[in-house]
PDB file of N, CA and C in Angstrom:
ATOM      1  N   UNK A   1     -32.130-127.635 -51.106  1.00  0.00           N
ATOM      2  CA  UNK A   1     -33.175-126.641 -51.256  1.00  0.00           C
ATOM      3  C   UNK A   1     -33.087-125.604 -50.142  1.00  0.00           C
ATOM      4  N   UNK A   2     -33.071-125.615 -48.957  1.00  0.00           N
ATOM      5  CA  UNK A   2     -33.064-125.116 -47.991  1.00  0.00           C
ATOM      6  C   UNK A   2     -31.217-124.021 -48.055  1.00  0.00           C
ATOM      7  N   UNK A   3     -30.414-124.614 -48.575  1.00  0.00           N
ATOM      8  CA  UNK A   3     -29.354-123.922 -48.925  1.00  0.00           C
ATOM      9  C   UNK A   3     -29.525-122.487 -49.908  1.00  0.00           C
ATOM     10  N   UNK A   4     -30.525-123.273 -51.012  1.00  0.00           N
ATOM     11  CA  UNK A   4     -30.603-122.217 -52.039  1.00  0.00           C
ATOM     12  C   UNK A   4     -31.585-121.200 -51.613  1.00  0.00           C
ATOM     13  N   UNK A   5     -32.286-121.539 -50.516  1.00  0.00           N
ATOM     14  CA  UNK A   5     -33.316-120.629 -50.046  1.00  0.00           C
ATOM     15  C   UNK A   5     -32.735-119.355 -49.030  1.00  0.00           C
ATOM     16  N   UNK A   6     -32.086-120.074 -48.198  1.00  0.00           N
ATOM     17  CA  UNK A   6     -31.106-119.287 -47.392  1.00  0.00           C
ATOM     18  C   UNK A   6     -30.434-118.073 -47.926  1.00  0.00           C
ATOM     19  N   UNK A   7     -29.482-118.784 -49.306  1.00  0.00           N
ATOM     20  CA  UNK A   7     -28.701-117.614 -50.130  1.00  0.00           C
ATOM     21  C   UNK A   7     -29.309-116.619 -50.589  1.00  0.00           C
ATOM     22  N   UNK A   8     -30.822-117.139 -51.336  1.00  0.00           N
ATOM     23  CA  UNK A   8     -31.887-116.147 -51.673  1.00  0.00           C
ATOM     24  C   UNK A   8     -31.855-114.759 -51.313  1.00  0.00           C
ATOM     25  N   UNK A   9     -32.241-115.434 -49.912  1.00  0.00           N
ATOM     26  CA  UNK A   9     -32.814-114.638 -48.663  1.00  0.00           C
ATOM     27  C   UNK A   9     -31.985-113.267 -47.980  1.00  0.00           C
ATOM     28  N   UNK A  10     -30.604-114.152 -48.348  1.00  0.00           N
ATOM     29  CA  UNK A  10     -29.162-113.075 -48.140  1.00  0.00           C
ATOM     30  C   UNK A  10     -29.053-112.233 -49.033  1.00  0.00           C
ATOM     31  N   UNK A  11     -29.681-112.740 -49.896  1.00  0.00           N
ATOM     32  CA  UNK A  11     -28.852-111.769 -51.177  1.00  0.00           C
ATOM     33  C   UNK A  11     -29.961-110.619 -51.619  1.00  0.00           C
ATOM     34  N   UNK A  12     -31.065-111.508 -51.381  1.00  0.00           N
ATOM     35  CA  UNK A  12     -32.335-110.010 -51.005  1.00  0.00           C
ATOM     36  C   UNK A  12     -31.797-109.242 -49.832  1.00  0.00           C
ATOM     37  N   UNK A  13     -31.299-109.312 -48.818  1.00  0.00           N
ATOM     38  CA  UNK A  13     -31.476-108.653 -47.865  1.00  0.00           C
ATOM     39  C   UNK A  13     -30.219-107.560 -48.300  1.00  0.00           C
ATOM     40  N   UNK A  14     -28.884-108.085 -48.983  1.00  0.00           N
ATOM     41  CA  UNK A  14     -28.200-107.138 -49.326  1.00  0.00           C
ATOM     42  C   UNK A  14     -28.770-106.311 -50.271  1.00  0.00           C
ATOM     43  N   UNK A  15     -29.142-106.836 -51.224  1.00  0.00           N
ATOM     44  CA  UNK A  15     -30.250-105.068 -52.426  1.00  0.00           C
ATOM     45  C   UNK A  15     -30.600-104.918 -51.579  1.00  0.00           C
ATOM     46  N   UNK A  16     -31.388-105.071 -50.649  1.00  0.00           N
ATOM     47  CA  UNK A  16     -32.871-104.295 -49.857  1.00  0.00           C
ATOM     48  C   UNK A  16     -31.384-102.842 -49.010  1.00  0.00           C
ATOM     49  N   UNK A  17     -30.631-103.916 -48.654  1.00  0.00           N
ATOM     50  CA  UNK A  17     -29.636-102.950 -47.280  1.00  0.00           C
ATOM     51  C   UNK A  17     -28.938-101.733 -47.821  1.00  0.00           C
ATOM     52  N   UNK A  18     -28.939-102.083 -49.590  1.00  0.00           N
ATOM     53  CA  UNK A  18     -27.948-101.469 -50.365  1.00  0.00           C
ATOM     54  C   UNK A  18     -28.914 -99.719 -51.254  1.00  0.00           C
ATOM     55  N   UNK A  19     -29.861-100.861 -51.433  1.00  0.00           N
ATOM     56  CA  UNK A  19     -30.945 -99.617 -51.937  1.00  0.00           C
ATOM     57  C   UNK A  19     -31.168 -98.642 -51.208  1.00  0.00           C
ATOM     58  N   UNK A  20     -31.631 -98.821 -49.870  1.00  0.00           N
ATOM     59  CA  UNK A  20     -32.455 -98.296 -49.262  1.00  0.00           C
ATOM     60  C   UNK A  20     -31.588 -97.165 -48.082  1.00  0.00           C
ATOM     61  N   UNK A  21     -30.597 -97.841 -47.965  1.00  0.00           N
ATOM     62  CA  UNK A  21     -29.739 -96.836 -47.040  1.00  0.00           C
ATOM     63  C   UNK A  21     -29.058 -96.493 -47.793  1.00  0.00           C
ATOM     64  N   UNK A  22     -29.074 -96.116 -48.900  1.00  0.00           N
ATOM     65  CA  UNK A  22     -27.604 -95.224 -49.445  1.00  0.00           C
ATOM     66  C   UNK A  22     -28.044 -93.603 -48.635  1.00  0.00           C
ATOM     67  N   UNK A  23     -27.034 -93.109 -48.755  1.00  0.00           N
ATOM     68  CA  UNK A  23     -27.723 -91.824 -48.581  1.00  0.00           C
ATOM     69  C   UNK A  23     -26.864 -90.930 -49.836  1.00  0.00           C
ATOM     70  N   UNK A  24     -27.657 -89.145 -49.149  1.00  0.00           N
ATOM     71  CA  UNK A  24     -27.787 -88.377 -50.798  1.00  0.00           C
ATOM     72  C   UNK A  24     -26.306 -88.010 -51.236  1.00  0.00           C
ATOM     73  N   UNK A  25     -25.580 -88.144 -52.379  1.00  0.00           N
ATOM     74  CA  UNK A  25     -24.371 -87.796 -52.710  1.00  0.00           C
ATOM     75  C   UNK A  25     -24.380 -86.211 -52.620  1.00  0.00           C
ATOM     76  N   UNK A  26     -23.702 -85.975 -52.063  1.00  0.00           N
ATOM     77  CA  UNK A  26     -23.108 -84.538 -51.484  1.00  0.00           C
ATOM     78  C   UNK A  26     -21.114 -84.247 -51.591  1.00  0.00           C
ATOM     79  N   UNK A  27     -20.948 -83.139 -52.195  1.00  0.00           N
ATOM     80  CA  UNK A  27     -20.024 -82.797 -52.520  1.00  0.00           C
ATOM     81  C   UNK A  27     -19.742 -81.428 -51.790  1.00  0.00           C
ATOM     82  N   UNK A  28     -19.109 -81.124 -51.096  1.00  0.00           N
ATOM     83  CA  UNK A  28     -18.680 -79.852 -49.716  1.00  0.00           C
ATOM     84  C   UNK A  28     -17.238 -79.567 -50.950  1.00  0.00           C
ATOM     85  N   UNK A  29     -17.101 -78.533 -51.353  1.00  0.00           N
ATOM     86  CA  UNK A  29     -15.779 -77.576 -51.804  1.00  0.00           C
ATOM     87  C   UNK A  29     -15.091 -77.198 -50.784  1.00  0.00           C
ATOM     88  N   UNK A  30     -15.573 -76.865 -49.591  1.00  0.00           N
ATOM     89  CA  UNK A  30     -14.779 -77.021 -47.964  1.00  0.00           C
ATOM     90  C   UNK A  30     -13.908 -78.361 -47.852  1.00  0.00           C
ATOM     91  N   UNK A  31     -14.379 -79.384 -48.162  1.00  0.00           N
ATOM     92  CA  UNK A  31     -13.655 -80.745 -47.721  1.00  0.00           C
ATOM     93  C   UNK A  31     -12.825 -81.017 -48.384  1.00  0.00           C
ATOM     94  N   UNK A  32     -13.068 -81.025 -49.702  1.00  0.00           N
ATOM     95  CA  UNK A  32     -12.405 -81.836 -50.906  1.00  0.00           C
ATOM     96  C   UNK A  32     -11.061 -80.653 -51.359  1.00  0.00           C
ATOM     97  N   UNK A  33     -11.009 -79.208 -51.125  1.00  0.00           N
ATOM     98  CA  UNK A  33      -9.978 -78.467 -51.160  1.00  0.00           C
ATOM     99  C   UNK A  33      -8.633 -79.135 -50.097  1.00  0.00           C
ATOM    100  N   UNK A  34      -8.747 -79.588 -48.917  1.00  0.00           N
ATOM    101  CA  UNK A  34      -7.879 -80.211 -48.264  1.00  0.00           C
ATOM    102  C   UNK A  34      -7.406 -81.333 -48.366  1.00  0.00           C
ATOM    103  N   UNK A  35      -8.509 -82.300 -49.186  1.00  0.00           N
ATOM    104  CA  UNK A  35      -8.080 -83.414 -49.195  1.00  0.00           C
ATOM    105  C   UNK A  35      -7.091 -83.255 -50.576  1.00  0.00           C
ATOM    106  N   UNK A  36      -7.596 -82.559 -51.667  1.00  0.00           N
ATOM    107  CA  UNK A  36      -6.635 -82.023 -52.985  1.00  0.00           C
ATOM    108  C   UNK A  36      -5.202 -81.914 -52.582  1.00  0.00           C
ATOM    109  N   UNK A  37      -5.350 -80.899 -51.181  1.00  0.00           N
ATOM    110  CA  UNK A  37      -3.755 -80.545 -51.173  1.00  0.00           C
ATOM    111  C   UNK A  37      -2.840 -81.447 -50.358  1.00  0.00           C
ATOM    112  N   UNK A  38      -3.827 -81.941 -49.235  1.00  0.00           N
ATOM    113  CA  UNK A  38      -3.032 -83.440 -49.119  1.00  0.00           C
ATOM    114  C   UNK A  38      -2.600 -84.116 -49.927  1.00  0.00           C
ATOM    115  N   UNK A  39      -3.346 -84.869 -51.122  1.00  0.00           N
ATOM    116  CA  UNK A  39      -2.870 -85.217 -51.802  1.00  0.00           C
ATOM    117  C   UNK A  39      -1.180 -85.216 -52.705  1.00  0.00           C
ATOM    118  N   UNK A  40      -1.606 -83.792 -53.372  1.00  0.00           N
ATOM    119  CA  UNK A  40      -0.277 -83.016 -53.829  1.00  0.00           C
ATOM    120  C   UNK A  40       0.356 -83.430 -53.027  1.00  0.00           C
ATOM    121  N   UNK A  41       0.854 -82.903 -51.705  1.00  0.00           N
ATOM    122  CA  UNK A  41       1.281 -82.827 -50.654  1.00  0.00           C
ATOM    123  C   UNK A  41       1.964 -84.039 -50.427  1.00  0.00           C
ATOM    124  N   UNK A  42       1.332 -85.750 -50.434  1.00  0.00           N
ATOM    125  CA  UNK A  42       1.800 -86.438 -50.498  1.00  0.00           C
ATOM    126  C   UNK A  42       2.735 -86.805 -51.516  1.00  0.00           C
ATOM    127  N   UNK A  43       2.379 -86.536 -52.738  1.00  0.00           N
ATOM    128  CA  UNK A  43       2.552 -86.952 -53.958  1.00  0.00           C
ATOM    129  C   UNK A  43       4.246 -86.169 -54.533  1.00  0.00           C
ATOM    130  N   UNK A  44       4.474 -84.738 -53.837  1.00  0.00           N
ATOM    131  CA  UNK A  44       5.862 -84.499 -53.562  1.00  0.00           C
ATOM    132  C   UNK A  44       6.900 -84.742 -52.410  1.00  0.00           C
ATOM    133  N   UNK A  45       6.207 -85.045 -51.528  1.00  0.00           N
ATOM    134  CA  UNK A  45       6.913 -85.545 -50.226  1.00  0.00           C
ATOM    135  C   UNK A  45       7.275 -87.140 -50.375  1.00  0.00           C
ATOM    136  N   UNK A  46       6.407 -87.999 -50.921  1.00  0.00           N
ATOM    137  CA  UNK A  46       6.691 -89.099 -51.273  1.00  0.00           C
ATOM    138  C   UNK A  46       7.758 -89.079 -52.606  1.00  0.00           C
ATOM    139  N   UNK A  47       8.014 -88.564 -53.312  1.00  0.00           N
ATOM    140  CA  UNK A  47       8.664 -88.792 -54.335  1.00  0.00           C
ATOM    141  C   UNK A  47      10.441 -87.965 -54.061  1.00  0.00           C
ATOM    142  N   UNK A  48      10.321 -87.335 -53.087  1.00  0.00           N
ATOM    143  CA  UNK A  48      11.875 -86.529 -52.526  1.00  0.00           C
ATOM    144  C   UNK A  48      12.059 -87.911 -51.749  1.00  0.00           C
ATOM    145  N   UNK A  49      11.663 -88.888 -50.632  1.00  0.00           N
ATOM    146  CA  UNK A  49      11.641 -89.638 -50.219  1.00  0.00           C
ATOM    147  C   UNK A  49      12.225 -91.093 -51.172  1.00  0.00           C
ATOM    148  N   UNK A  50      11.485 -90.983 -51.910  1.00  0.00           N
ATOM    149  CA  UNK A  50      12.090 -91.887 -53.131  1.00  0.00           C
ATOM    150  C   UNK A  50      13.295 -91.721 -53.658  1.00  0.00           C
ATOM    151  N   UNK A  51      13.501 -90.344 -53.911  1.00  0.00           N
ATOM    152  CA  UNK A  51      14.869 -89.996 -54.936  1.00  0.00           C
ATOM    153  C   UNK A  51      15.794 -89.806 -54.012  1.00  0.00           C
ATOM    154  N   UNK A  52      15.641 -89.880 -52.722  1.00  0.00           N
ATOM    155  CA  UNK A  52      16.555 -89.244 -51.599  1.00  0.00           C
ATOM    156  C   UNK A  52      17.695 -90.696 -51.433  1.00  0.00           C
ATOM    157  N   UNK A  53      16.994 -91.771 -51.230  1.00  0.00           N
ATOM    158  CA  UNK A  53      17.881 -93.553 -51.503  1.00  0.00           C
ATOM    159  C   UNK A  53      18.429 -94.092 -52.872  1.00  0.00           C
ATOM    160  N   UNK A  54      18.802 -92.804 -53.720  1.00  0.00           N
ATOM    161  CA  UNK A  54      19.279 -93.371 -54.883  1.00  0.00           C
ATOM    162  C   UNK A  54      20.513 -93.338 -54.989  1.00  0.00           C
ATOM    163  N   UNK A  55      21.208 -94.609 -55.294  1.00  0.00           N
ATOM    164  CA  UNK A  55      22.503 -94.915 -55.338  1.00  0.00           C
ATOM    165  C   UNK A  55      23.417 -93.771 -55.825  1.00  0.00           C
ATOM    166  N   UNK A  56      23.320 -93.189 -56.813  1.00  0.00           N
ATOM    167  CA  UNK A  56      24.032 -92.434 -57.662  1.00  0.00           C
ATOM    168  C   UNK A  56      23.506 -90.628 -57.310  1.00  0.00           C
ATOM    169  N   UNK A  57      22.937 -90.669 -55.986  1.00  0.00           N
ATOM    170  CA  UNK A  57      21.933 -89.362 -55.861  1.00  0.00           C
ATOM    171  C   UNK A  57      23.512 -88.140 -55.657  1.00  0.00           C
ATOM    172  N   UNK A  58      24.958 -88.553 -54.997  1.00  0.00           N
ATOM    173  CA  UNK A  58      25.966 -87.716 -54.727  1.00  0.00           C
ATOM    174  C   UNK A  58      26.638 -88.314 -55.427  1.00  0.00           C
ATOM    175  N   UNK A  59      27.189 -89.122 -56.427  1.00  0.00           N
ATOM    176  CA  UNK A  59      27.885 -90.097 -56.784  1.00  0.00           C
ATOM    177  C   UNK A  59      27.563 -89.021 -58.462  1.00  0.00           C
ATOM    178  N   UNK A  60      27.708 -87.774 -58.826  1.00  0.00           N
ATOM    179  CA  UNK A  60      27.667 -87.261 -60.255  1.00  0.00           C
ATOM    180  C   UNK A  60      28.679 -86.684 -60.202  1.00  0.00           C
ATOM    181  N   UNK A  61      29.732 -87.412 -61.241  1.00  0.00           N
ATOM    182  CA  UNK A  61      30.906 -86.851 -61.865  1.00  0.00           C
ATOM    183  C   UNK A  61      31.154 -86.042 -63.458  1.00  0.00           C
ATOM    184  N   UNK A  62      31.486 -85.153 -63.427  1.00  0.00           N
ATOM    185  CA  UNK A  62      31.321 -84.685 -64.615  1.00  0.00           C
ATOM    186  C   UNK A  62      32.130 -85.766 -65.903  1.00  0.00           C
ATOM    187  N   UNK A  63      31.925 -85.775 -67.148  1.00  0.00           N
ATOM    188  CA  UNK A  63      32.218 -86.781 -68.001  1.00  0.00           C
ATOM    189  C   UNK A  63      34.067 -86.731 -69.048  1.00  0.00           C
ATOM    190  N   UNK A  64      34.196 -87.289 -68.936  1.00  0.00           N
ATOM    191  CA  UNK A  64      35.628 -86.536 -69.602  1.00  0.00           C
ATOM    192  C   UNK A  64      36.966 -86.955 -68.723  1.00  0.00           C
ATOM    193  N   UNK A  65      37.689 -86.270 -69.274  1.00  0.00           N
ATOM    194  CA  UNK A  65      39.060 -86.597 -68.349  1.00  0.00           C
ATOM    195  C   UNK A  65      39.516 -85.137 -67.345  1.00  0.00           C
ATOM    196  N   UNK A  66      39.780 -85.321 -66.893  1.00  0.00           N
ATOM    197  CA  UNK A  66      40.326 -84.194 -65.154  1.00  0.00           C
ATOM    198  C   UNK A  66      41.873 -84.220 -65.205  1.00  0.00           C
ATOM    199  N   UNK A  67      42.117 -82.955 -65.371  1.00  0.00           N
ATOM    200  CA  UNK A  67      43.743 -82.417 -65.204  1.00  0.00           C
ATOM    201  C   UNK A  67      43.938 -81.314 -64.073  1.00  0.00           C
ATOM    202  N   UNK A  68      44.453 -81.864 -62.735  1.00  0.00           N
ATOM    203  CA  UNK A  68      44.821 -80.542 -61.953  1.00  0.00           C
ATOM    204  C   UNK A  68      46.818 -80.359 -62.183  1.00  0.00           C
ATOM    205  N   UNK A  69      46.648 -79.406 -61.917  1.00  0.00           N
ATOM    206  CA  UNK A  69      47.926 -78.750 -62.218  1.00  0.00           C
ATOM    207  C   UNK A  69      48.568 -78.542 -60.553  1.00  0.00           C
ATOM    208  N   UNK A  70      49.640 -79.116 -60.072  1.00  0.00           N
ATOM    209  CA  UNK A  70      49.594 -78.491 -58.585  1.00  0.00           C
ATOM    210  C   UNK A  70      50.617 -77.277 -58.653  1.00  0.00           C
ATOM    211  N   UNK A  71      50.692 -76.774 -57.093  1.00  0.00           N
ATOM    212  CA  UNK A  71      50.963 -75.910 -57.114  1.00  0.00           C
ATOM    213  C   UNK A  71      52.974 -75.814 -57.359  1.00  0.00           C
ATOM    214  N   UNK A  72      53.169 -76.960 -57.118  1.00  0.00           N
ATOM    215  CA  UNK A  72      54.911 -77.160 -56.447  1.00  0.00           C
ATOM    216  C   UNK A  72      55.029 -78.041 -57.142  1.00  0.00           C
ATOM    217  N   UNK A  73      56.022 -78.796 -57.761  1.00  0.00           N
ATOM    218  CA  UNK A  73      56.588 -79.653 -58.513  1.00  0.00           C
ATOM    219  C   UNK A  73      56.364 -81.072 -57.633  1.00  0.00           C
ATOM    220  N   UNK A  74      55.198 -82.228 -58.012  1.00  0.00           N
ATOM    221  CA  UNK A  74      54.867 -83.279 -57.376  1.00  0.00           C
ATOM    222  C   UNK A  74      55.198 -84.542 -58.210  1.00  0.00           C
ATOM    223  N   UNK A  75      54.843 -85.709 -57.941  1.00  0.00           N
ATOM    224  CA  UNK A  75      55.169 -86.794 -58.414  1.00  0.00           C
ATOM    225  C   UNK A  75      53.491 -86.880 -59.115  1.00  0.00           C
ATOM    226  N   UNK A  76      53.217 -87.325 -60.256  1.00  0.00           N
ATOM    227  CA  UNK A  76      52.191 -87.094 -60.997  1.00  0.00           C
ATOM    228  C   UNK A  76      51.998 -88.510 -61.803  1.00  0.00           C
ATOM    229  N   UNK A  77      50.869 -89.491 -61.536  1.00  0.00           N
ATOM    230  CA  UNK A  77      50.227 -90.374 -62.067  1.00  0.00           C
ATOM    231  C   UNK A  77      48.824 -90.580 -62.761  1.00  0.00           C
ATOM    232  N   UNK A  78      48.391 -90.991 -63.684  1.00  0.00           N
ATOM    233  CA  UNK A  78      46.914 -91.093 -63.819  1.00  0.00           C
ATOM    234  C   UNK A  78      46.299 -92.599 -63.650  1.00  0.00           C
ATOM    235  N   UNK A  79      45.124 -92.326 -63.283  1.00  0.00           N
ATOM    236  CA  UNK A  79      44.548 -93.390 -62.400  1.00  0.00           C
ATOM    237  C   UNK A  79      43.305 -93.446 -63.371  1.00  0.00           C
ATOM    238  N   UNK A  80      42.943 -95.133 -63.239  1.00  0.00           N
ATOM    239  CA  UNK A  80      41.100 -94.778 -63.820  1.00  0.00           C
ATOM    240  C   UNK A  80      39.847 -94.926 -62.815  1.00  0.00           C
ATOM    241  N   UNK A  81      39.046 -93.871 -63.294  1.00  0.00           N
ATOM    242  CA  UNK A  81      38.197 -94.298 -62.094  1.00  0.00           C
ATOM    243  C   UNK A  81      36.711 -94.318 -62.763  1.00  0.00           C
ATOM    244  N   UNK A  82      35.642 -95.087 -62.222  1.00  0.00           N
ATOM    245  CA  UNK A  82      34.414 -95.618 -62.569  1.00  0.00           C
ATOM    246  C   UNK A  82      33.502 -94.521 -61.998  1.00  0.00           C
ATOM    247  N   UNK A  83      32.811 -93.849 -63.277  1.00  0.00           N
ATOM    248  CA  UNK A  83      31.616 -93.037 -63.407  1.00  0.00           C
ATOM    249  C   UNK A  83      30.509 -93.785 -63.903  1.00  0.00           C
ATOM    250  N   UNK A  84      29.482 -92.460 -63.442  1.00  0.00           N
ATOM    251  CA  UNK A  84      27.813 -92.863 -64.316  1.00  0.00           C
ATOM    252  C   UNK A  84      27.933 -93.470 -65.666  1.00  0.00           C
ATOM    253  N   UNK A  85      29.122 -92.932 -66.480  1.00  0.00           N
ATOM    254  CA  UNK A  85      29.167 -92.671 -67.670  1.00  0.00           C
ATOM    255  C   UNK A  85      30.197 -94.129 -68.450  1.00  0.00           C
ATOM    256  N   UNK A  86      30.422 -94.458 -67.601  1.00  0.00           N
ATOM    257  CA  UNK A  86      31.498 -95.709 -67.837  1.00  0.00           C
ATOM    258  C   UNK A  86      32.761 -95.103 -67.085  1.00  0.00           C
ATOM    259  N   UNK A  87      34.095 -95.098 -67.635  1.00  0.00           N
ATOM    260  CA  UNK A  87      35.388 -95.053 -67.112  1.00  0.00           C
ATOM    261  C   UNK A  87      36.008 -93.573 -67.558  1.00  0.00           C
ATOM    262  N   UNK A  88      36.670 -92.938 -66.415  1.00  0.00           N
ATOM    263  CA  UNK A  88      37.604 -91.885 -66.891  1.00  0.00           C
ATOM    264  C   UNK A  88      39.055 -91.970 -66.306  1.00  0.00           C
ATOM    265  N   UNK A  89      40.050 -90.988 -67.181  1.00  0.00           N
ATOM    266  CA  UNK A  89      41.089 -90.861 -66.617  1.00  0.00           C
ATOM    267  C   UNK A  89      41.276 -90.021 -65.855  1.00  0.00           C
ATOM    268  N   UNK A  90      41.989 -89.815 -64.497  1.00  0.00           N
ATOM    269  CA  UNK A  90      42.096 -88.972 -63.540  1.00  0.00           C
ATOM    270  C   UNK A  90      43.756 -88.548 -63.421  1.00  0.00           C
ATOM    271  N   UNK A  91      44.277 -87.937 -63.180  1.00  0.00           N
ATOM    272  CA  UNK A  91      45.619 -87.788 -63.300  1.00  0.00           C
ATOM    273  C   UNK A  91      45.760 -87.116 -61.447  1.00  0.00           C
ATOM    274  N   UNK A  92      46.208 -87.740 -60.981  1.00  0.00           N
ATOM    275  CA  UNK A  92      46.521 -87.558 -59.448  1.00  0.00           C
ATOM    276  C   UNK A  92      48.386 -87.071 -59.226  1.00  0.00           C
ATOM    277  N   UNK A  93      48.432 -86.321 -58.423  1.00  0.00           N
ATOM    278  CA  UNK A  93      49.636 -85.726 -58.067  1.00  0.00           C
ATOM    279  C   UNK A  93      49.517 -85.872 -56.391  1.00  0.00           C
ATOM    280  N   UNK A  94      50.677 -86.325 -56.188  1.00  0.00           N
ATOM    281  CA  UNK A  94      51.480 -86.758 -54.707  1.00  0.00           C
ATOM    282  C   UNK A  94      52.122 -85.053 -54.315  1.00  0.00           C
TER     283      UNK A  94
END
């Protein structure tokens, strides 16, 4: 009994603490303009941050196969090499 009286007693005192001190909701267009652009602000700075650790962020090869032509008569092999895209042929000259 003395338990359930206690809790009572607490739990009145929180409505009473909750009612009575709220104070008046107020909205300032001064404040909330800065906090807006913070926001934004975060919301592109965080996301360059994100895309900046992506595996494949310098790693874009165009899709297809690659023919250079050199300039002088070279020894000329093609090689495969692993893209975004799956596998291409590369043709390399010595």
């Amino acid at each position: 009994m003395k338990r359930t009286l206690i809790a009572g007693i607490a739990a009145a005192a929180l409505v009473a603490a909750t009612t009575f001190s709220a104070p008046r909701a107020e909205a300032h267009p001064a404040l909330l303009i800065p906090l807006i652009a913070a926001g934004i602000g975060g919301l592109a700075i965080g996301g360059a941050v994100a895309s900046a650790n992506h595996p494949y962020a310098y790693e874009v090869a165009p899709a297809g196969n690659v023919y250079v032509t050199p300039h002088a008569e070279a020894i000329c092999h093609i090689v495969r090499e692993r893209t975004l895209h799956g596998w291409r042929r590369v043709q390399v000259c010595d």
